[in-house]
Protein backbone atom coordinates (compact mmCIF):
# COMPACT_ATOMS: atom_id res chain seq x y z
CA UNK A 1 -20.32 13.71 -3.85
CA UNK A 2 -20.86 13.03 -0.18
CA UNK A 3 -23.08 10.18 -0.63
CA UNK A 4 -20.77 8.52 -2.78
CA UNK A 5 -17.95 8.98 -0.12
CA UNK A 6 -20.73 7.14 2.19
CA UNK A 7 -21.24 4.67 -0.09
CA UNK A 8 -17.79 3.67 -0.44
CA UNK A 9 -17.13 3.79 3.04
CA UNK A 10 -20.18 1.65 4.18
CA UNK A 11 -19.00 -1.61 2.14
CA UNK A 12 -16.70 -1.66 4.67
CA UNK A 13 -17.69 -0.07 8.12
CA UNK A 14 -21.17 0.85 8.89
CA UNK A 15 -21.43 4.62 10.01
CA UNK A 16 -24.39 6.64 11.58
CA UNK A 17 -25.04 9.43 10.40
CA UNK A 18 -23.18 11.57 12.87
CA UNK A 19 -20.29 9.62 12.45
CA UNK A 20 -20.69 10.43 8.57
CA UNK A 21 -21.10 13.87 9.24
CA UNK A 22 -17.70 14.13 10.69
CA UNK A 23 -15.78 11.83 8.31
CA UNK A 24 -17.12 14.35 5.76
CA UNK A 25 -16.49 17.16 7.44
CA UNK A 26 -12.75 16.45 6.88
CA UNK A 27 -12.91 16.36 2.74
CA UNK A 28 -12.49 19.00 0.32
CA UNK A 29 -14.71 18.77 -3.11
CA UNK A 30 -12.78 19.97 -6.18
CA UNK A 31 -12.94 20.00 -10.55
CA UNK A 32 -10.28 19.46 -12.31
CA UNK A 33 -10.16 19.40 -16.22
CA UNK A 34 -9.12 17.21 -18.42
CA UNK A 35 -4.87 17.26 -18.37
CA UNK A 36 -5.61 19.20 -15.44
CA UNK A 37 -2.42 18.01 -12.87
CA UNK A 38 -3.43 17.18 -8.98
CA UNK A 39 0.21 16.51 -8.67
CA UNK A 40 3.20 17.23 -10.38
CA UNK A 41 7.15 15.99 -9.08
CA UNK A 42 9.05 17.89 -6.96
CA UNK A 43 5.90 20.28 -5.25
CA UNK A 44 4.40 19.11 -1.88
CA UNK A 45 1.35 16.38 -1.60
CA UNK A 46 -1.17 17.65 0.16
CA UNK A 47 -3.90 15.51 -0.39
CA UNK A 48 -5.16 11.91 -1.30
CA UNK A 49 -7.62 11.60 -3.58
CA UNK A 50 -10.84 10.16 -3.76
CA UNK A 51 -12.29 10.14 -7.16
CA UNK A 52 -15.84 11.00 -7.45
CA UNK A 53 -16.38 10.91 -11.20
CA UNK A 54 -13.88 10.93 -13.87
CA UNK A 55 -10.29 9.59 -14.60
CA UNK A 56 -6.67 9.65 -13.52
CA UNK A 57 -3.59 8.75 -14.55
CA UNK A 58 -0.34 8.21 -11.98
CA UNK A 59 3.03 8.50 -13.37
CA UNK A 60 6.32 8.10 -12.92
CA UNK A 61 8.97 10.16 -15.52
CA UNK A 62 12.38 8.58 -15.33
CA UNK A 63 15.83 10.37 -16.11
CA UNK A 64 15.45 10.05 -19.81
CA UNK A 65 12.25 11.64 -19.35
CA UNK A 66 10.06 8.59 -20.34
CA UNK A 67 6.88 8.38 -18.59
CA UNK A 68 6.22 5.14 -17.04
CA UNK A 69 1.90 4.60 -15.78
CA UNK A 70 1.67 3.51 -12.42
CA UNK A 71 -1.74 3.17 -12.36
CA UNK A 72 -5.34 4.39 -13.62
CA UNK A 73 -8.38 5.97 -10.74
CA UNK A 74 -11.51 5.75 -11.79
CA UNK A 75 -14.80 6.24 -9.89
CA UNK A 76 -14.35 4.67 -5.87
CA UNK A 77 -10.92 4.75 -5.91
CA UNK A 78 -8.22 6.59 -4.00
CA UNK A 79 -4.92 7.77 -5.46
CA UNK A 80 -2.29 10.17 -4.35
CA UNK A 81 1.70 10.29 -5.03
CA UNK A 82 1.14 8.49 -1.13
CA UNK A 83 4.60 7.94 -0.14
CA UNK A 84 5.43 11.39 -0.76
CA UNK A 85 1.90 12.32 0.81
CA UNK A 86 2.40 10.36 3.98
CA UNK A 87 6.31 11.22 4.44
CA UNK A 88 5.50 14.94 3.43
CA UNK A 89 8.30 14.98 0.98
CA UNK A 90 8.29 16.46 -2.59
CA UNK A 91 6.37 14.42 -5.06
CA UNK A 92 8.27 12.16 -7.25
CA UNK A 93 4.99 11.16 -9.63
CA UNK A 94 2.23 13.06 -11.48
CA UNK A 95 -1.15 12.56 -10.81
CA UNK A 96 -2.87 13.52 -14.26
CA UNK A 97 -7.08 14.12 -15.23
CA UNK A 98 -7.46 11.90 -18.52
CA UNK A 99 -11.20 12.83 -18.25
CA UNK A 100 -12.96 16.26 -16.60
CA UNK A 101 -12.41 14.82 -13.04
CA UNK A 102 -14.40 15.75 -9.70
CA UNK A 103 -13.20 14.39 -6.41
CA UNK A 104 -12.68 14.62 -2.39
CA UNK A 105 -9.48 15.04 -1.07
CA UNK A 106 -8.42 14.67 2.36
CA UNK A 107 -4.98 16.16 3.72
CA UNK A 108 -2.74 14.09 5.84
CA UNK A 109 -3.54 16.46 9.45
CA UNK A 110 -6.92 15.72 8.61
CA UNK A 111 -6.99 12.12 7.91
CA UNK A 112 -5.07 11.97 11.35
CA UNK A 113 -7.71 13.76 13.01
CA UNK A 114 -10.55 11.67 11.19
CA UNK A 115 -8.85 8.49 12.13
CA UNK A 116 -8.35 9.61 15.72
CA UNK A 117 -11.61 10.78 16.13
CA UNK A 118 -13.48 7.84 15.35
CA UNK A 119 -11.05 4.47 14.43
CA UNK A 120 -13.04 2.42 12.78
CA UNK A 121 -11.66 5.06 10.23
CA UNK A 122 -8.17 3.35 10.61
CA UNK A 123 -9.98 0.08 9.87
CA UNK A 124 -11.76 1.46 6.42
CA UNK A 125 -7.95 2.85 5.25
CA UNK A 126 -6.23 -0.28 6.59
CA UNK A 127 -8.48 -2.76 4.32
CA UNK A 128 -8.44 -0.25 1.51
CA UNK A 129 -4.61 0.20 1.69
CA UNK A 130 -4.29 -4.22 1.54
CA UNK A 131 -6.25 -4.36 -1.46
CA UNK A 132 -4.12 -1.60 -2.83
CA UNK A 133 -1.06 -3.41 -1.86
CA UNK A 134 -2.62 -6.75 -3.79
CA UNK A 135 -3.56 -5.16 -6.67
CA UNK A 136 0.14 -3.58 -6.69
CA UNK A 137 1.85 -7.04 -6.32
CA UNK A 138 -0.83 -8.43 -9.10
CA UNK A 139 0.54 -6.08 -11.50
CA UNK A 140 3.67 -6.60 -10.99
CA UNK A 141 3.71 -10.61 -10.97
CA UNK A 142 1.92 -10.04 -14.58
CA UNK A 143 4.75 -7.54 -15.88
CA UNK A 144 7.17 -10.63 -14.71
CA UNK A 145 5.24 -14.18 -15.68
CA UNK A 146 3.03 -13.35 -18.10
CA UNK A 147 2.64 -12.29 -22.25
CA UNK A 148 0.95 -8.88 -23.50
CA UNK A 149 -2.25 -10.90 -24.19
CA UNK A 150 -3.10 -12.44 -21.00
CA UNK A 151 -2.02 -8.79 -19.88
CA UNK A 152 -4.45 -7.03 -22.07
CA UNK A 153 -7.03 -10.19 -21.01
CA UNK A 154 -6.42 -10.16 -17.39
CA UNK A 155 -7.22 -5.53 -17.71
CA UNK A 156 -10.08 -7.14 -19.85
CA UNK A 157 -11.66 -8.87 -17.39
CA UNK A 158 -11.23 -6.96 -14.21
CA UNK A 159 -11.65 -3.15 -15.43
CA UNK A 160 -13.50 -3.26 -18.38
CA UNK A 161 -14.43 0.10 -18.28
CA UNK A 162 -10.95 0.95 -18.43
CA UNK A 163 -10.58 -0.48 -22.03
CA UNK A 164 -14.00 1.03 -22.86
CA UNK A 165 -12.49 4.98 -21.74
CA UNK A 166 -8.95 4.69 -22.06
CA UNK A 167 -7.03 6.48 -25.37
CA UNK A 168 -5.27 3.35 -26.77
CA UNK A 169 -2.40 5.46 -26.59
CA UNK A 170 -2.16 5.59 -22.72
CA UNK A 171 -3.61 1.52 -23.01
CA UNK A 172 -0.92 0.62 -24.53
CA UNK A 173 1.91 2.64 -22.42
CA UNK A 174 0.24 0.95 -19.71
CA UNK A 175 0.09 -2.78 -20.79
CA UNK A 176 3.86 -2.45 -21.42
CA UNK A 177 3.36 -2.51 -25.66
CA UNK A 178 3.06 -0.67 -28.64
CA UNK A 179 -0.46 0.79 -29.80
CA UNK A 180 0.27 -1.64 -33.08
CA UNK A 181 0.83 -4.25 -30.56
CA UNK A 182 -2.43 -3.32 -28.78
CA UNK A 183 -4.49 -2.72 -31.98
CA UNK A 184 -3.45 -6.86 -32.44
CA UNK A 185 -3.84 -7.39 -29.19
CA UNK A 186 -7.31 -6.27 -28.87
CA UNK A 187 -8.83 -7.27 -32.88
């Protein structure tokens, strides 16, 4: 799990491996099954996520009680309910294992004391946070200016793993259309 973490890390900032040691020093390993929740609304966030093997699922459940995908996590990626982990307020989305997940999590006194400690920490979160911000805006701009197929083409293209382990069920909640819709979509 550790060298994976390094991995990840090192496409970004070079570490020794001192400075490795105590970046890892401030993670927590831990399983979670599959529908296994790392986060559920209204309990406290306290940790972000960094997904060693498996998959996630981030939702939002609006009043009606509709559940709305935020995003998917697979392997190298980070995801937490963050605003609620940052501000330390209650969770307002679920963080969900669509697949037997194992990852590192990190809690917000800890990632502090990381990025503190040695900053080109800061600089590692900082990039990772603008490509998160990108890929945020990305999705959005498609929702707004462009059709289910160059939706399902774009997801295609850029995470084709996610087609290839994704229940078309949660594929299609997540594209914005119908499984039908999908199943037309993707013949």
């Amino acid at each position: 799990m550790q060298q994976q973490l390094r991995a990840h890390i090192e496409r970004i900032v070079p570490l020794t491996d001192d400075e490795f040691a105590f970046v890892g020093s401030h993670f927590t390993a831990r399983t979670f099954r599959r529908h296994q929740f790392l986060i559920q609304p209204g309990e406290p966030v306290r940790y972000f996520y960094f997904v060693v093997q498996g998959l996630l699922k981030l939702v939002y459940t609006d009043d009606t009680g509709k559940p709305h995908i935020i995003s998917f996590a697979l392997e190298d990626w980070w995801e937490s309910d963050f605003q609620a982990f940052y501000l330390q307020t209650p969770a307002t989305l679920s963080l969900e294992c669509v697949e037997p997940t194992e990852v590192l999590g990190i809690t917000l006194a800890d990632y502090r004391r990381m990025c503190a400690g040695l900053p080109k920490m800061e600089h590692f979160f900082l990039e990772k946070a603008l490509l998160g911000n990108m890929a945020a805006q990305n999705r959005i701009l498609s929702f707004l200016t462009t059709s289910a197929q160059q939706r399902y083409e774009q997801l295609a293209r850029r995470s084709p793993q996610l087609i290839r382990r994704l229940p078309k069920t949660l594929l299609a909640s997540y594209l914005g259309v119908s499984r039908e819709t999908l199943s037309r979509l993707s013949g």
